[in-house]
PDB file of N, CA and C in Angstrom:
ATOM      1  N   UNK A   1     -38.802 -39.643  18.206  1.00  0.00           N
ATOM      2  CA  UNK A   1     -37.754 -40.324  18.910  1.00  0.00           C
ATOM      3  C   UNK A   1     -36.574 -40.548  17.962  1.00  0.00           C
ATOM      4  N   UNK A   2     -35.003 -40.250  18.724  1.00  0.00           N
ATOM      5  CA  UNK A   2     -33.939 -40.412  17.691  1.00  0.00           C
ATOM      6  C   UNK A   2     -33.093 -42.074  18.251  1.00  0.00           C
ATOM      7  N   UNK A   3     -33.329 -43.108  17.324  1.00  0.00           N
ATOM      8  CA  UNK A   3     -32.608 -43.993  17.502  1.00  0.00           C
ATOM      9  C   UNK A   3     -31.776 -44.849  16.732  1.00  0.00           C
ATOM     10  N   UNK A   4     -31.102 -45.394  16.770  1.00  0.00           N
ATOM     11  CA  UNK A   4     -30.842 -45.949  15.565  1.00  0.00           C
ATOM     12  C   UNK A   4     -30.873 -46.811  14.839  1.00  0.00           C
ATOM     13  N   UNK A   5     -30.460 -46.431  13.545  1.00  0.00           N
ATOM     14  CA  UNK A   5     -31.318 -47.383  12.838  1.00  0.00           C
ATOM     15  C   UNK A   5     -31.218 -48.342  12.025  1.00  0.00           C
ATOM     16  N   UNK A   6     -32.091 -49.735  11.984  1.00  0.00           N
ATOM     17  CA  UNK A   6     -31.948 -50.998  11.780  1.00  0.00           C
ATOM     18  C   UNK A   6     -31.744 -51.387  10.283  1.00  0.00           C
ATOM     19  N   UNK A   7     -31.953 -52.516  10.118  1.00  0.00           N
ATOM     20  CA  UNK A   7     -31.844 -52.753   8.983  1.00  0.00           C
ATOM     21  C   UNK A   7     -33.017 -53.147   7.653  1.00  0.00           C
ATOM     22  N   UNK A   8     -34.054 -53.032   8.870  1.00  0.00           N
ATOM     23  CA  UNK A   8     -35.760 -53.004   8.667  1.00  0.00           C
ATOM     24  C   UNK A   8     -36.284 -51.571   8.033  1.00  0.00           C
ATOM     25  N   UNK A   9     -35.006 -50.513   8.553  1.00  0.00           N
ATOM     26  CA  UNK A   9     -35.557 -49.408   8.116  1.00  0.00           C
ATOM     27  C   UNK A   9     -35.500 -48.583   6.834  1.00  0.00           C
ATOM     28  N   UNK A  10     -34.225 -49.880   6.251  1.00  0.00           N
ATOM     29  CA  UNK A  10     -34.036 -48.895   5.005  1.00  0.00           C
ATOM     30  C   UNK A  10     -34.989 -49.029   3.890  1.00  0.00           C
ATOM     31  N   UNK A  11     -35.601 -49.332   3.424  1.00  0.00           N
ATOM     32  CA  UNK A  11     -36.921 -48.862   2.867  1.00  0.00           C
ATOM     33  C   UNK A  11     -37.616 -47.433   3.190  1.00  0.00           C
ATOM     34  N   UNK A  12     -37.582 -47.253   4.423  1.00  0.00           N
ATOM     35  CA  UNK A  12     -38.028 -45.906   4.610  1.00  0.00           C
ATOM     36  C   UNK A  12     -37.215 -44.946   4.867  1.00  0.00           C
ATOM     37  N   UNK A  13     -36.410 -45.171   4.795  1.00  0.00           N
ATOM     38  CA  UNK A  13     -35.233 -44.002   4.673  1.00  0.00           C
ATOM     39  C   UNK A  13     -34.754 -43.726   3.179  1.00  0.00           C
ATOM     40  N   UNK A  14     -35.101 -44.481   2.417  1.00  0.00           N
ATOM     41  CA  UNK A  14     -34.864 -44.647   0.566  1.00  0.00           C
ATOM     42  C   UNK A  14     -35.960 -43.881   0.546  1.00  0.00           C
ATOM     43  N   UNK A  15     -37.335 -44.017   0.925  1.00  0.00           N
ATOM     44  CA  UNK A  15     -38.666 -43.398   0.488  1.00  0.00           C
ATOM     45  C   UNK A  15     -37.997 -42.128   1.084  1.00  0.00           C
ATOM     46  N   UNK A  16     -37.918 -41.071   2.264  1.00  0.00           N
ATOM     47  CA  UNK A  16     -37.297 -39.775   2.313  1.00  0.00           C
ATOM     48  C   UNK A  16     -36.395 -39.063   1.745  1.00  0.00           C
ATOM     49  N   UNK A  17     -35.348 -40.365   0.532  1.00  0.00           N
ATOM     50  CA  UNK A  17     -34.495 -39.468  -0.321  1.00  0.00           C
ATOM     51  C   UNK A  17     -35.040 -39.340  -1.076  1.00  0.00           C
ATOM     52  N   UNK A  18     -35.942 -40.327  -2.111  1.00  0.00           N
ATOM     53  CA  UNK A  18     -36.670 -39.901  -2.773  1.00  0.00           C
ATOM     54  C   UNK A  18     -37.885 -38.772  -2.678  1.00  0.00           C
ATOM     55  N   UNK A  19     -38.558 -38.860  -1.583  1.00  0.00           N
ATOM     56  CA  UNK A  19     -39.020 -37.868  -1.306  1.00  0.00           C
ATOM     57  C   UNK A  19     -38.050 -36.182  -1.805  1.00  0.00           C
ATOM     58  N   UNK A  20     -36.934 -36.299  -1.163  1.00  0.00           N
ATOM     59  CA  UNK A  20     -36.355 -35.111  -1.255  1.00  0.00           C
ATOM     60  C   UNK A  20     -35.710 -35.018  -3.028  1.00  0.00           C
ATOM     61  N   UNK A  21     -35.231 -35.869  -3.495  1.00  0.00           N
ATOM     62  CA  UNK A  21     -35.201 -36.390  -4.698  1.00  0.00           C
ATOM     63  C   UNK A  21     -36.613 -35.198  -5.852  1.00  0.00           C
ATOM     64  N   UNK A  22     -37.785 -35.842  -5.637  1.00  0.00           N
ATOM     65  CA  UNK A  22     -38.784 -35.518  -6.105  1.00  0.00           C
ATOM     66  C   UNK A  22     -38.842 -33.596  -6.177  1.00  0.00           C
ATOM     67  N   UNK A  23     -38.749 -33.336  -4.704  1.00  0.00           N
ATOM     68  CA  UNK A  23     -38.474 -31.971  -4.138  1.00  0.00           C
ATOM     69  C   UNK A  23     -37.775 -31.059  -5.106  1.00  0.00           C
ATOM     70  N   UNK A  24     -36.462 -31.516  -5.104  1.00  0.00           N
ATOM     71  CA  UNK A  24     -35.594 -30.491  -6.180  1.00  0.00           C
ATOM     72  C   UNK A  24     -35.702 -30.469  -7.436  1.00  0.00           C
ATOM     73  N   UNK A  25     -36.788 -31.182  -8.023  1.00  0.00           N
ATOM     74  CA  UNK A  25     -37.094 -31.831  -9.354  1.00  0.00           C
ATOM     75  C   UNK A  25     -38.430 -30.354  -9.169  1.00  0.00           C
ATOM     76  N   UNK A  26     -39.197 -30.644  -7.939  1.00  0.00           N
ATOM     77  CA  UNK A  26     -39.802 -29.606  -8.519  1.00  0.00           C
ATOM     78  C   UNK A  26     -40.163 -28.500  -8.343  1.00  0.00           C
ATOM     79  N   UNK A  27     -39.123 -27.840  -7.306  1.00  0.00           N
ATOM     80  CA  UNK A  27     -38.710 -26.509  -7.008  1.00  0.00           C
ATOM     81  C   UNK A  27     -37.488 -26.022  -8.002  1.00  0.00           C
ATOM     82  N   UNK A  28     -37.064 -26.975  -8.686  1.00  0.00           N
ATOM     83  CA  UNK A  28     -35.662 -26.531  -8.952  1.00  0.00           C
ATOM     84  C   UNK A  28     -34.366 -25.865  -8.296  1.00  0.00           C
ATOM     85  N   UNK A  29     -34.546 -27.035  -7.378  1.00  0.00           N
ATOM     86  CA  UNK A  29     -33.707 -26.896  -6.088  1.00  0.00           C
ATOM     87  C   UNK A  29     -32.642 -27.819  -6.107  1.00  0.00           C
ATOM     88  N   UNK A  30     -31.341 -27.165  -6.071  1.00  0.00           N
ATOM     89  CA  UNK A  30     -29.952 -28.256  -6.461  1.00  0.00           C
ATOM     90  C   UNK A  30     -29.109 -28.644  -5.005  1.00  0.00           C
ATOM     91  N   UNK A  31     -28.874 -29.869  -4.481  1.00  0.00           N
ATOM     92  CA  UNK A  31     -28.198 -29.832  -3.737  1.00  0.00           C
ATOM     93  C   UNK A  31     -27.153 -31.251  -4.069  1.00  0.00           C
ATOM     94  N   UNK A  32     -26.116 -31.734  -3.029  1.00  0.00           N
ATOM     95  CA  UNK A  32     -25.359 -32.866  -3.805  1.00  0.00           C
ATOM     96  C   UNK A  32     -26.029 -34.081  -4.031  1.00  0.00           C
ATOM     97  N   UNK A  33     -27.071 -33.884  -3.835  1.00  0.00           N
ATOM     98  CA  UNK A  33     -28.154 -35.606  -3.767  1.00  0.00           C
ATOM     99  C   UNK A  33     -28.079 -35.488  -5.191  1.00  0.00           C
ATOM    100  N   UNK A  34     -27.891 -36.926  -6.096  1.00  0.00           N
ATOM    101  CA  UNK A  34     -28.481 -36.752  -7.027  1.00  0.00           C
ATOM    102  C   UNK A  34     -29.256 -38.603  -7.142  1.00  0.00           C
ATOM    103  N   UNK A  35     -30.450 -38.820  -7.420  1.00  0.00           N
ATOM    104  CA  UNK A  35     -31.081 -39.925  -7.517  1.00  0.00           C
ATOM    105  C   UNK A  35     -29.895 -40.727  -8.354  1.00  0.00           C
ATOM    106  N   UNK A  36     -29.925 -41.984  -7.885  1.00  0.00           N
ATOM    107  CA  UNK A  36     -29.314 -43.494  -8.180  1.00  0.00           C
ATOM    108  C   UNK A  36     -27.656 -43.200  -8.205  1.00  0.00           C
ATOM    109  N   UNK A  37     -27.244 -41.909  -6.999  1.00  0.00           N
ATOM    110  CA  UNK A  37     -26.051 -41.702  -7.462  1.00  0.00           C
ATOM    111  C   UNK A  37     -26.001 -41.823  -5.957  1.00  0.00           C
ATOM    112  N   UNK A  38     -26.042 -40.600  -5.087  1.00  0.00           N
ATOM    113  CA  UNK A  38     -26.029 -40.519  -3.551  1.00  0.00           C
ATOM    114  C   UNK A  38     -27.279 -39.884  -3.041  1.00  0.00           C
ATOM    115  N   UNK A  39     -27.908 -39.878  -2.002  1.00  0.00           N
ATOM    116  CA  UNK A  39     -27.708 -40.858  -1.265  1.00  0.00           C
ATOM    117  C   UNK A  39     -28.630 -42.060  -1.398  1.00  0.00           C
ATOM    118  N   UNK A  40     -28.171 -44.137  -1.787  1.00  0.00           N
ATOM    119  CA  UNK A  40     -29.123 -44.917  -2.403  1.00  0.00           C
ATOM    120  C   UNK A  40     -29.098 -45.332  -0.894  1.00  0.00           C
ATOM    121  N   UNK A  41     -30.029 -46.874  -1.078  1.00  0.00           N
ATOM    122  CA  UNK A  41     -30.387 -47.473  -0.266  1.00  0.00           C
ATOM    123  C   UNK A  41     -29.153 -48.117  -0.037  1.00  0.00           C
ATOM    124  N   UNK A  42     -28.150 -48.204  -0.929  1.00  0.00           N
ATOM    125  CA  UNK A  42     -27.382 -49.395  -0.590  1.00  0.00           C
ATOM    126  C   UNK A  42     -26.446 -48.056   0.483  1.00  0.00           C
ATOM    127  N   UNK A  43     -25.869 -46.840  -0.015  1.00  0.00           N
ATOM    128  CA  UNK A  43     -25.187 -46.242   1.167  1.00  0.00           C
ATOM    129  C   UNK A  43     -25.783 -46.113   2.821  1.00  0.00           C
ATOM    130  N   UNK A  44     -27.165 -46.066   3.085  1.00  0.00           N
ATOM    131  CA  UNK A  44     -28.087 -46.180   4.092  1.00  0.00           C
ATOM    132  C   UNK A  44     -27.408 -47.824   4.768  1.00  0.00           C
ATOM    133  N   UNK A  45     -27.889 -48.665   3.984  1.00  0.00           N
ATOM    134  CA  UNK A  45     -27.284 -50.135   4.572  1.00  0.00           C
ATOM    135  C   UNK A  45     -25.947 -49.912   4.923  1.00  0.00           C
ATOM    136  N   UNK A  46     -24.905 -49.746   4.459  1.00  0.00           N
ATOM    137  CA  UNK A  46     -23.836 -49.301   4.538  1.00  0.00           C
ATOM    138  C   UNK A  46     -23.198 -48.432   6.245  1.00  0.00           C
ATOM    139  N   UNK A  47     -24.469 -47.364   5.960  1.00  0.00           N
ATOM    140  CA  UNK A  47     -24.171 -47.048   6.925  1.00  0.00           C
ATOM    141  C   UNK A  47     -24.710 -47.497   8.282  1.00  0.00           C
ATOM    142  N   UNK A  48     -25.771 -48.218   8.475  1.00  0.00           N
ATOM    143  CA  UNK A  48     -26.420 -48.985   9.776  1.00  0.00           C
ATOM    144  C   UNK A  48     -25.246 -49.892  10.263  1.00  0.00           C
ATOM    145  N   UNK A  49     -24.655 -51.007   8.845  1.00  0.00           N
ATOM    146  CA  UNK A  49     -23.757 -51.864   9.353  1.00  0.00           C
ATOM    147  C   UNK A  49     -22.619 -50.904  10.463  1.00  0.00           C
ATOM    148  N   UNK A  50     -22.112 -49.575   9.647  1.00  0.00           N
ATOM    149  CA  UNK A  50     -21.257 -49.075  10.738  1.00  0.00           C
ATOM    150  C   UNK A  50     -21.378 -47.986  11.800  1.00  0.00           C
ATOM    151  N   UNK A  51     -22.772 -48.575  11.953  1.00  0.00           N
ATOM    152  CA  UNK A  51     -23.170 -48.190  13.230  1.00  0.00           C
ATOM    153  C   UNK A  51     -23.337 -46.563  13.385  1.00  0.00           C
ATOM    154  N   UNK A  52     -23.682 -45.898  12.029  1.00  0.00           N
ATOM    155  CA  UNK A  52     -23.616 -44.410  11.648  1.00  0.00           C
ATOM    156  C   UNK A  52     -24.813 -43.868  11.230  1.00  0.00           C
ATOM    157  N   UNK A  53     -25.547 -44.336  11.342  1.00  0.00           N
ATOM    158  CA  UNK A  53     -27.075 -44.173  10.839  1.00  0.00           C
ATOM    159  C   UNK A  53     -27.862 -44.361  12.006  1.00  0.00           C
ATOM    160  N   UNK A  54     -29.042 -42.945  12.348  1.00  0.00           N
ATOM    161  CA  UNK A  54     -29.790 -42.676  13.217  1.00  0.00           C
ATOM    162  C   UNK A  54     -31.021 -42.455  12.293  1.00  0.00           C
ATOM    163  N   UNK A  55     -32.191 -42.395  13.082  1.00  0.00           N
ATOM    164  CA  UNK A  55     -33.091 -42.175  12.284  1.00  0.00           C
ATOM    165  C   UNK A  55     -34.142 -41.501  13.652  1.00  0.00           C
ATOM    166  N   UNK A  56     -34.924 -40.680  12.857  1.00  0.00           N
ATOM    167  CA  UNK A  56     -36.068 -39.728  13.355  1.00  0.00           C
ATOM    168  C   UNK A  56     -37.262 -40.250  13.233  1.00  0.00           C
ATOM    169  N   UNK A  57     -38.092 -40.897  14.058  1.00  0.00           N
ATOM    170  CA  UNK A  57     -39.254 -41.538  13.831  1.00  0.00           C
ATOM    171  C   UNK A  57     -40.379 -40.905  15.029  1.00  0.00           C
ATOM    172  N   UNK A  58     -41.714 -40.516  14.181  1.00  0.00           N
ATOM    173  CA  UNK A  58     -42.623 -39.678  14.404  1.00  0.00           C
ATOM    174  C   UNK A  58     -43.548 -40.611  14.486  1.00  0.00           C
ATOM    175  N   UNK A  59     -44.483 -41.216  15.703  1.00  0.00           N
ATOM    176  CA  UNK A  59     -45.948 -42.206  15.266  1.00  0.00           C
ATOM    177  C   UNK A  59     -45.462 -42.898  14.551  1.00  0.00           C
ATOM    178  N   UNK A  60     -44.047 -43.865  14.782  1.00  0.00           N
ATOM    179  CA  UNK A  60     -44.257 -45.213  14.440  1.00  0.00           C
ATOM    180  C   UNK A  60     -43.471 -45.269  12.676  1.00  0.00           C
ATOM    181  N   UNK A  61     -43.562 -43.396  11.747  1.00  0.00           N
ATOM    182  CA  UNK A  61     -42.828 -43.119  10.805  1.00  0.00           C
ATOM    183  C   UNK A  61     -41.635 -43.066  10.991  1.00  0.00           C
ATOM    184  N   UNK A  62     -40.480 -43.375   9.885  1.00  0.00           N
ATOM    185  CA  UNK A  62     -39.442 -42.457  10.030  1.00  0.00           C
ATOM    186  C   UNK A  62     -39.406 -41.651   9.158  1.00  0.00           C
ATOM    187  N   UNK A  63     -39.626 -40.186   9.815  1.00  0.00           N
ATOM    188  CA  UNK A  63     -39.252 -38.717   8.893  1.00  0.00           C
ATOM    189  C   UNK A  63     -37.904 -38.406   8.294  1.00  0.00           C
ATOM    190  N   UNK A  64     -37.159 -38.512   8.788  1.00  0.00           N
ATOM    191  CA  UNK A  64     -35.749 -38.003   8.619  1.00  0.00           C
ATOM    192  C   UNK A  64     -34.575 -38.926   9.317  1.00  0.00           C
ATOM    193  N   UNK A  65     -33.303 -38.903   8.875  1.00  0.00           N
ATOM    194  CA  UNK A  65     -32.503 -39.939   9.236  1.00  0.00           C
ATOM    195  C   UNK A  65     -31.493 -39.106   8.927  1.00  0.00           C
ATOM    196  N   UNK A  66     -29.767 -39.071   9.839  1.00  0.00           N
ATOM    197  CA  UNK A  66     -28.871 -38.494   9.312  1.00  0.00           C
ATOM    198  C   UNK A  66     -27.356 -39.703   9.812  1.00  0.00           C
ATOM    199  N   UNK A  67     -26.107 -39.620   8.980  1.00  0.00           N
ATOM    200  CA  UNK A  67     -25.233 -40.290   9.026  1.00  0.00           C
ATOM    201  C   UNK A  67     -24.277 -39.725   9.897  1.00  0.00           C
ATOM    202  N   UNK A  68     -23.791 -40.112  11.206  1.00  0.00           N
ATOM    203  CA  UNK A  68     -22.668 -39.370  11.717  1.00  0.00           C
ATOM    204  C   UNK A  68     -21.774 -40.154  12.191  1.00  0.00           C
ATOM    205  N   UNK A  69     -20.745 -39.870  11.893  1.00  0.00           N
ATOM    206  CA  UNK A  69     -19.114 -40.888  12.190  1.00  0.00           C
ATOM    207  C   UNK A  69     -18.014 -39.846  12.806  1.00  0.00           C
ATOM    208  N   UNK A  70     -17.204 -40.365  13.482  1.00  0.00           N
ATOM    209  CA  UNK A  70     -16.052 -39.829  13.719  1.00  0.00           C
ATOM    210  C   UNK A  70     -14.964 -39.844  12.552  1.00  0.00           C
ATOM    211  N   UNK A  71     -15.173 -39.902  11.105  1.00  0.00           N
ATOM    212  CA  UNK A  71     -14.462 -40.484   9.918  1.00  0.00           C
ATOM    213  C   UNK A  71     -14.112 -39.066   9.428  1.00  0.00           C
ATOM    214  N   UNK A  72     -13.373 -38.316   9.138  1.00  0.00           N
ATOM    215  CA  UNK A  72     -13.417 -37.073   8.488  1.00  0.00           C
ATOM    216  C   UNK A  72     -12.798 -37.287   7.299  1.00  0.00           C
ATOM    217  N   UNK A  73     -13.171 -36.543   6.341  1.00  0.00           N
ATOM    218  CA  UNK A  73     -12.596 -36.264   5.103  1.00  0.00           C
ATOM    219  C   UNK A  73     -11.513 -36.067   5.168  1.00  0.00           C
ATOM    220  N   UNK A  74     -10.423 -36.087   3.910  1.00  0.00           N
ATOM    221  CA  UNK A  74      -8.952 -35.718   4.288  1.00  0.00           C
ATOM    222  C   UNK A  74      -8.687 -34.486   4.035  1.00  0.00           C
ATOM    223  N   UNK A  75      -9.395 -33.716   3.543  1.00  0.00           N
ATOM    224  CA  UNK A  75      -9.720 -32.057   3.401  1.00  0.00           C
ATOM    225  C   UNK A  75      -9.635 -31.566   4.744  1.00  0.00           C
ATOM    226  N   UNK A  76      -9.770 -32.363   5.314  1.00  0.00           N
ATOM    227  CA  UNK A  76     -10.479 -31.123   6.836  1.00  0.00           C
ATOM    228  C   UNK A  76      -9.284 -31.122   7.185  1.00  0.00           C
ATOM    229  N   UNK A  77      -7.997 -31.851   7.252  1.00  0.00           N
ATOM    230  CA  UNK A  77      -6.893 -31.593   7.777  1.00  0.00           C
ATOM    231  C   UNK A  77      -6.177 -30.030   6.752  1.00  0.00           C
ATOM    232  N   UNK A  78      -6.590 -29.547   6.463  1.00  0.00           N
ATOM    233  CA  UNK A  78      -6.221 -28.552   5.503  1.00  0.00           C
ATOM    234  C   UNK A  78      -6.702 -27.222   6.437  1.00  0.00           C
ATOM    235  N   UNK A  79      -8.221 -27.625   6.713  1.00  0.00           N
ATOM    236  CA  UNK A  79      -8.991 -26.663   7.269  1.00  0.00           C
ATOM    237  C   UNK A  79      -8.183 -25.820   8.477  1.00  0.00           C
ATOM    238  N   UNK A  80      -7.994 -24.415   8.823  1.00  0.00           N
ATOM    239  CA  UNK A  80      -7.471 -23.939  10.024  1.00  0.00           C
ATOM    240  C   UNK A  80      -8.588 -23.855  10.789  1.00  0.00           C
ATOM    241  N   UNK A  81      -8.705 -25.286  11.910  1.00  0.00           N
ATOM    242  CA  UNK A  81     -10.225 -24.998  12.453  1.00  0.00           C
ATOM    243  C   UNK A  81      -9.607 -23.829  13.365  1.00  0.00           C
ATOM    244  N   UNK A  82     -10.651 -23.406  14.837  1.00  0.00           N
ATOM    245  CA  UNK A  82     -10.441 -22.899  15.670  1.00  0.00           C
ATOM    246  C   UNK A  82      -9.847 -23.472  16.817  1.00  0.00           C
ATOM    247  N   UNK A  83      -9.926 -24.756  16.870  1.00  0.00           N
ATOM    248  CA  UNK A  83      -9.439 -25.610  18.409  1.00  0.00           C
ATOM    249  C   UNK A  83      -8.700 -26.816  17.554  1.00  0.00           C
ATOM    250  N   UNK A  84      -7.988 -27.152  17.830  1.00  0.00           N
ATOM    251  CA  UNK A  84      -7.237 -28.507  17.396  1.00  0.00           C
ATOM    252  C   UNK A  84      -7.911 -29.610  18.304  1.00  0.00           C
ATOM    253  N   UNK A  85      -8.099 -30.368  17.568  1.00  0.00           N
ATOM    254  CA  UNK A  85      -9.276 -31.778  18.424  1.00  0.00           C
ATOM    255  C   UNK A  85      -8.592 -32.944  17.762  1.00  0.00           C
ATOM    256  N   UNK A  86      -8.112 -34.148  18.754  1.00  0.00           N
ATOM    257  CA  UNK A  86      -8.028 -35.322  17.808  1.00  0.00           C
ATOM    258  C   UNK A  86      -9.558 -35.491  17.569  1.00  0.00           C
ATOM    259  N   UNK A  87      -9.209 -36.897  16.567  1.00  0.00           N
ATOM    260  CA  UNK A  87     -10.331 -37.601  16.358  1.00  0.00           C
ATOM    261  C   UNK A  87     -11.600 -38.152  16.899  1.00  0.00           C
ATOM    262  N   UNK A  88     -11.165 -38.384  18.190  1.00  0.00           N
ATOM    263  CA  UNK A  88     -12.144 -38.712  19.406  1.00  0.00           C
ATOM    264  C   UNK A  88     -12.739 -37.706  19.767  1.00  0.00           C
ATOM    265  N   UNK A  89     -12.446 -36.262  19.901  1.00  0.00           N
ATOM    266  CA  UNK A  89     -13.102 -35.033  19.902  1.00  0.00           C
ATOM    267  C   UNK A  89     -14.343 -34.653  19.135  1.00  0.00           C
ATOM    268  N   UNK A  90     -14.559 -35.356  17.731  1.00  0.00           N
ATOM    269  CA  UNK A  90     -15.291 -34.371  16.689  1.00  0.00           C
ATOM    270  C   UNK A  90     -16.277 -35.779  16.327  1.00  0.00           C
ATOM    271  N   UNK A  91     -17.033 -35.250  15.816  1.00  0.00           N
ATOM    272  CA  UNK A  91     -18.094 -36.176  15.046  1.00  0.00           C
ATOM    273  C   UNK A  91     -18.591 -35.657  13.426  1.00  0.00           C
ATOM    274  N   UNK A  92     -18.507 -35.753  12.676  1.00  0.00           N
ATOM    275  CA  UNK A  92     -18.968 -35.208  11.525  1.00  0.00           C
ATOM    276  C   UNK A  92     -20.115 -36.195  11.037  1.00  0.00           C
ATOM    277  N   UNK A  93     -21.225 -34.778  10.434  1.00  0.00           N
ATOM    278  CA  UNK A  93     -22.667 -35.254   9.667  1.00  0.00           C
ATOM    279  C   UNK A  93     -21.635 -35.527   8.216  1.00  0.00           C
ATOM    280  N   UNK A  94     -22.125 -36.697   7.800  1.00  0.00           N
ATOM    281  CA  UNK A  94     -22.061 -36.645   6.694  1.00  0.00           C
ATOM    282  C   UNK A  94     -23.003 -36.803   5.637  1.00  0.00           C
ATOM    283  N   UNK A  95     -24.665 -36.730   6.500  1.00  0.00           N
ATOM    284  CA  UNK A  95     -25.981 -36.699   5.920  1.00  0.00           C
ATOM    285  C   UNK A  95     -26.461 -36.258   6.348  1.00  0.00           C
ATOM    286  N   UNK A  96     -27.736 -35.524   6.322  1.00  0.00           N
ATOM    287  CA  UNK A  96     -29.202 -35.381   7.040  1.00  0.00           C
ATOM    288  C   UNK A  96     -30.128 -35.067   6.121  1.00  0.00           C
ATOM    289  N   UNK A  97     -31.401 -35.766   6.132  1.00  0.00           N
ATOM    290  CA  UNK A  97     -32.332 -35.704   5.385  1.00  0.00           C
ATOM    291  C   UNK A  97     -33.917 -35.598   6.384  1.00  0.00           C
ATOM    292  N   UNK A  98     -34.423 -35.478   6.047  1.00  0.00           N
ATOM    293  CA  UNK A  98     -35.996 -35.358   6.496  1.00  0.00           C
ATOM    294  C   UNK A  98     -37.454 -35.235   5.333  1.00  0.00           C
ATOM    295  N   UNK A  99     -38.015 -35.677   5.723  1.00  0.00           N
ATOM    296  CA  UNK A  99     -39.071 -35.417   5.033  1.00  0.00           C
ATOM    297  C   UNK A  99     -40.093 -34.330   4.779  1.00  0.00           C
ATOM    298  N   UNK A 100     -40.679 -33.303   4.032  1.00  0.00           N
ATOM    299  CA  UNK A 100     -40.967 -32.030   3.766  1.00  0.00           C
ATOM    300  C   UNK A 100     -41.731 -31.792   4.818  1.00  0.00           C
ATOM    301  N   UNK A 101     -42.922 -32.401   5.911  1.00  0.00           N
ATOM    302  CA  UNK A 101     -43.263 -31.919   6.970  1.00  0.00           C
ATOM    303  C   UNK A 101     -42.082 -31.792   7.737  1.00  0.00           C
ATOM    304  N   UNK A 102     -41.414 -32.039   8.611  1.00  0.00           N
ATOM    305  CA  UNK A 102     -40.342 -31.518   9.317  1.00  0.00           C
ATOM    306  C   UNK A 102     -39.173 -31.028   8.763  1.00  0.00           C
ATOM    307  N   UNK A 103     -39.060 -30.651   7.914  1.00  0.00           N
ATOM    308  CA  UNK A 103     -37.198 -30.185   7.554  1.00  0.00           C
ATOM    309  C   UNK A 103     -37.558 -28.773   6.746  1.00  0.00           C
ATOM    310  N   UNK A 104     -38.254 -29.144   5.255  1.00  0.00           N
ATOM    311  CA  UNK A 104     -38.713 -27.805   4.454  1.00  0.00           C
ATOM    312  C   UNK A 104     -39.660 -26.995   5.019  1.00  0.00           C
TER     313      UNK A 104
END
């Protein structure tokens, strides 16, 4: 079930970065996560307060959780998308994580 998510949950949404954390440590797998830098518990809180944080919960777990806002980077105005959209149009991920049974 995708709902969103509280403020009860960040503990387990810290345990899935770390999880993924652990992952690239031992595949030697690089992506922009880097432990105690992005993504912590305190950006997770961060993001529940603004109402941007969903979470994926399996039997009562949560597996995976991702951040989505209507907030875009100021890069993207650079971008030549294909359709011109205001703001109210678009939604941007600015996370998604999961835990190695569902995602890897």
């Amino acid at each position: 079930m995708i709902r969103k998510a509280i403020l009860k949950d960040v503990n387990s949404i810290e345990d899935t970065y770390n999880e993924h954390f652990q992952y690239e440590l031992n595949h030697t797998a690089f992506t922009v996560f880097k432990k105690g830098v992005y993504p912590t518990k305190d950006d997770a809180e961060r993001a529940i307060y603004a109402g941007a944080l969903f979470v994926y919960e399996e039997n009562g777990t949560i597996v995976g959780s991702i951040i989505i806002d209507k907030v875009q980077p100021i890069e993207y105005a650079t971008i030549p998308w294909k359709e011109k959209l205001s703001e109210d149009e678009v939604m941007v991920i600015h996370l998604f994580n999961g835990t190695s049974e569902y995602v890897w």
